[in-house]
Each structure stands twice: as structure tokens, then as C-alpha cells.
PDB file of N, CA and C in Angstrom:
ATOM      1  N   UNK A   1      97.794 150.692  61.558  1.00  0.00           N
ATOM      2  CA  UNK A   1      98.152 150.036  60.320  1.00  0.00           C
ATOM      3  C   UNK A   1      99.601 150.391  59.993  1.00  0.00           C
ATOM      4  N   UNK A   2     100.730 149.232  59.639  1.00  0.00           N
ATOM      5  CA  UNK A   2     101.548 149.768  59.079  1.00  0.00           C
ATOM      6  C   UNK A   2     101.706 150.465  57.574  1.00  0.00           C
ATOM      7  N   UNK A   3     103.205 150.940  57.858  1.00  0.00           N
ATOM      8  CA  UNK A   3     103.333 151.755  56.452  1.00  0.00           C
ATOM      9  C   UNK A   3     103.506 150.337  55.079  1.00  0.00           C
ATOM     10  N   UNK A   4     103.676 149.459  55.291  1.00  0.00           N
ATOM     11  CA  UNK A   4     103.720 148.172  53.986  1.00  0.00           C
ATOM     12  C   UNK A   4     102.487 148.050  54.012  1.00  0.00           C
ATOM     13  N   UNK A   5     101.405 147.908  54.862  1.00  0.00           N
ATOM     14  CA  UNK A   5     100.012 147.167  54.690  1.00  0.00           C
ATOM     15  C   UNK A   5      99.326 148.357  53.989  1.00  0.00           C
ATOM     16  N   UNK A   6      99.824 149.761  54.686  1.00  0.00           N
ATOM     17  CA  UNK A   6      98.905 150.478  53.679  1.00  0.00           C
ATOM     18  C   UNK A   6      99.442 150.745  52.256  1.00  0.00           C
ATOM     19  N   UNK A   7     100.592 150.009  51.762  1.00  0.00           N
ATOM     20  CA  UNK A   7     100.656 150.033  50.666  1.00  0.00           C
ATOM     21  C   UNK A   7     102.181 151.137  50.484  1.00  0.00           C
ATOM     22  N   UNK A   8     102.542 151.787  51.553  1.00  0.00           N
ATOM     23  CA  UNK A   8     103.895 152.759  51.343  1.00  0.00           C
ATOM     24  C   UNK A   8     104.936 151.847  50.974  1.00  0.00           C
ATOM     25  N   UNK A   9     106.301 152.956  51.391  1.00  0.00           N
ATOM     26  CA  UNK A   9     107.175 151.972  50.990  1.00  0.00           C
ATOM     27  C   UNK A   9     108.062 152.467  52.002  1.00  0.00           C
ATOM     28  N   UNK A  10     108.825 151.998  52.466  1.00  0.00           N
ATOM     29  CA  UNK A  10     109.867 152.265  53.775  1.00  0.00           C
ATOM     30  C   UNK A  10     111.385 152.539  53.046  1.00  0.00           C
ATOM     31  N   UNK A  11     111.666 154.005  53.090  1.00  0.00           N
ATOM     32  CA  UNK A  11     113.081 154.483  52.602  1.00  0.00           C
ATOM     33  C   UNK A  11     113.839 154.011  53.450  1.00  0.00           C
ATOM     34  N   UNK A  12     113.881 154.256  54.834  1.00  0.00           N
ATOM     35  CA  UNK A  12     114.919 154.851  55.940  1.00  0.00           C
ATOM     36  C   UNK A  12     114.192 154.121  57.220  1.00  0.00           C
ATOM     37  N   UNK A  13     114.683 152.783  57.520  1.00  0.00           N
ATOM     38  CA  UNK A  13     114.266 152.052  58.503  1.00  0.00           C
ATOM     39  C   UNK A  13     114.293 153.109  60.237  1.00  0.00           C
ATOM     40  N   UNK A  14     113.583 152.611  61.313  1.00  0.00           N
ATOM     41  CA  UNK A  14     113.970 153.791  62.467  1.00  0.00           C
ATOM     42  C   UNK A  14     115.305 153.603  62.959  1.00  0.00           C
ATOM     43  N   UNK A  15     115.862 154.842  62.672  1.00  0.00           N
ATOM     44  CA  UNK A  15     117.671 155.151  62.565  1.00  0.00           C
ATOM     45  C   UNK A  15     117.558 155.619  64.230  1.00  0.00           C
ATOM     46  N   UNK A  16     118.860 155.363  64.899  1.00  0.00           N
ATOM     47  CA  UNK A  16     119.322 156.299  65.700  1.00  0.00           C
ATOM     48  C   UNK A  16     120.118 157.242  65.122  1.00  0.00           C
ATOM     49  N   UNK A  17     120.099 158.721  65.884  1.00  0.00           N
ATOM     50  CA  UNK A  17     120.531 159.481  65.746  1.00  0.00           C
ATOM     51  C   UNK A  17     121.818 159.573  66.407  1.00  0.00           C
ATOM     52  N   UNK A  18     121.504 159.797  67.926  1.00  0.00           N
ATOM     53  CA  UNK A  18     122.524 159.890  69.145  1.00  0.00           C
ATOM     54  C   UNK A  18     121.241 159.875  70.233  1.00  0.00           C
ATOM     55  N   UNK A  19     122.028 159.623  71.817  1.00  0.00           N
ATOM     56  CA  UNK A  19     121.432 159.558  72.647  1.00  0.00           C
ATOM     57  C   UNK A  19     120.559 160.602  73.119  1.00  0.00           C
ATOM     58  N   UNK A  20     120.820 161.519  72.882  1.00  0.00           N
ATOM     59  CA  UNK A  20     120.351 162.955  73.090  1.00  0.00           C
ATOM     60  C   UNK A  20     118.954 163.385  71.822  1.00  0.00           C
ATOM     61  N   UNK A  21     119.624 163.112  70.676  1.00  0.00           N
ATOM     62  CA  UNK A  21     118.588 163.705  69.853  1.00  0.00           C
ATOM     63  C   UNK A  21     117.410 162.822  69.516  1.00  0.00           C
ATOM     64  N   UNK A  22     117.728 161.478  69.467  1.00  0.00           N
ATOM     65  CA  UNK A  22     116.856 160.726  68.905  1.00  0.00           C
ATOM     66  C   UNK A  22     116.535 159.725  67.739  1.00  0.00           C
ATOM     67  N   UNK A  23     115.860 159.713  67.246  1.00  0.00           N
ATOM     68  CA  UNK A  23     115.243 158.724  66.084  1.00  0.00           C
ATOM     69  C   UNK A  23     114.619 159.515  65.039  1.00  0.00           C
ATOM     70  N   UNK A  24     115.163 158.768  63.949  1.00  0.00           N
ATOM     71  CA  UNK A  24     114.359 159.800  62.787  1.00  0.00           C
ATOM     72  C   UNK A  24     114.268 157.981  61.866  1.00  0.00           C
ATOM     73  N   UNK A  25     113.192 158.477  60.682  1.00  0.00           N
ATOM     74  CA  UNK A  25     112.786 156.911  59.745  1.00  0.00           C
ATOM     75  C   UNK A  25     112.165 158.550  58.112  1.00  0.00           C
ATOM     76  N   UNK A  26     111.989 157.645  57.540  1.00  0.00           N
ATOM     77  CA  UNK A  26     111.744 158.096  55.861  1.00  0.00           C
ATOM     78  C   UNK A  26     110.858 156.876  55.444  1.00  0.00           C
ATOM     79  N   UNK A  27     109.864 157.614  54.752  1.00  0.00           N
ATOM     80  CA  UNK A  27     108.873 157.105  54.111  1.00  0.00           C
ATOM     81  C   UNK A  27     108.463 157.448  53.459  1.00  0.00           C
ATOM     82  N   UNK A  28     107.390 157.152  52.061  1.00  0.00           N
ATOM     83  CA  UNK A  28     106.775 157.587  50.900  1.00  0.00           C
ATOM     84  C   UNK A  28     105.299 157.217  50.818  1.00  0.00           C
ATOM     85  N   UNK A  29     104.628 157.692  50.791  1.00  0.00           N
ATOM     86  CA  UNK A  29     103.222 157.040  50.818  1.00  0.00           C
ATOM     87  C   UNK A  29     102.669 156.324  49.134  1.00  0.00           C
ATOM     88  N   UNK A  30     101.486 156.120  49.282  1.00  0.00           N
ATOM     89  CA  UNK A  30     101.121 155.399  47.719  1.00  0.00           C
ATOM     90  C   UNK A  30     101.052 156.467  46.660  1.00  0.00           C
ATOM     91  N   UNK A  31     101.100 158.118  46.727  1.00  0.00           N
ATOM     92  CA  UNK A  31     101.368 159.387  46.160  1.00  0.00           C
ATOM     93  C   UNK A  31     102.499 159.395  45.741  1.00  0.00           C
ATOM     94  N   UNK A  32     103.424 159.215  46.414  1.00  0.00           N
ATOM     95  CA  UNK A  32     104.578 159.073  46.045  1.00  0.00           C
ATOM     96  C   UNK A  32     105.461 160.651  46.697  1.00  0.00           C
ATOM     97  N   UNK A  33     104.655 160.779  47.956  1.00  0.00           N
ATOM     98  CA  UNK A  33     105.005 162.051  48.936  1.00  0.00           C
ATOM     99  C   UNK A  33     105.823 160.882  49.776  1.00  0.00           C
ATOM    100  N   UNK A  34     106.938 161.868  50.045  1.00  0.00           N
ATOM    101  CA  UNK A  34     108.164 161.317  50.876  1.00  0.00           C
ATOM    102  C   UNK A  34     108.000 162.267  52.371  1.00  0.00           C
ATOM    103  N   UNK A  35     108.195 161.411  53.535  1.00  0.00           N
ATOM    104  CA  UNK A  35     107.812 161.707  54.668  1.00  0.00           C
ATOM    105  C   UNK A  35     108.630 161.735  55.647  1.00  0.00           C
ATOM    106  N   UNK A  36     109.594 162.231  56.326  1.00  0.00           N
ATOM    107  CA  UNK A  36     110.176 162.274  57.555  1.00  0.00           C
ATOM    108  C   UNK A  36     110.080 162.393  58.814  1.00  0.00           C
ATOM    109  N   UNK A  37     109.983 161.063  59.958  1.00  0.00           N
ATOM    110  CA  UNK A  37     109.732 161.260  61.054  1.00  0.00           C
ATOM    111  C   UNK A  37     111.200 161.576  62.201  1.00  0.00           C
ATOM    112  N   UNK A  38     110.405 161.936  63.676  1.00  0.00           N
ATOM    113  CA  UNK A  38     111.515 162.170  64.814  1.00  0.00           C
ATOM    114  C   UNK A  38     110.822 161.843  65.609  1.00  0.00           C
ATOM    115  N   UNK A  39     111.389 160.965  66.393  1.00  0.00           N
ATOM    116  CA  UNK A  39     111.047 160.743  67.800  1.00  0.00           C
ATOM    117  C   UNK A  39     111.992 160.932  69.086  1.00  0.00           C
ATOM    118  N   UNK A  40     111.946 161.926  69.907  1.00  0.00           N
ATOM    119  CA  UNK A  40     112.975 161.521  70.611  1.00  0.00           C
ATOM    120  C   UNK A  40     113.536 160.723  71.455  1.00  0.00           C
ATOM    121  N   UNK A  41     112.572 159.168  71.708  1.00  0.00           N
ATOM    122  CA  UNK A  41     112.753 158.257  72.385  1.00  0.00           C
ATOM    123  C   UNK A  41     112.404 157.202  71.734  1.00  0.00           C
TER     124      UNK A  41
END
């Protein structure tokens, strides 16, 4: 399920970082808890 269908809200679309480090995105859920992801690929 995405983060809109379950109702979040999308701060920080998936950003590059650099080639090396990766991907990071920001999110808030329906709480209103703010969430930070990393991926490194």
C-alpha cells in the first residue's frame, strides 16, 4: 500500500543523495509521526 492510500502525507519525495550513499524520502503518517527513509540503491 502506498503512503497517500494509507492516508500519509509525502514531505520529501525519493531524493538522491550521491552515488555512493544513496536515497533518502520523508514522510508523516496519519499520527502525525514524521519518518525518514535510506536506501542505498
Amino acid at each position: 500500500m502506498s503512503i497517500k492510500k494509507a492516508r500519509g502525507k509525502i514531505i520529501m519525495t525519493k531524493t538522491k543523495i550521491d552515488d555512493e550513499i544513496g536515497y533518502m524520502g520523508i514522510f508523516s503518517d496519519t499520527e502525525g509521526n514524521t519518518v525518514g527513509l535510506h536506501s542505498n540503491g
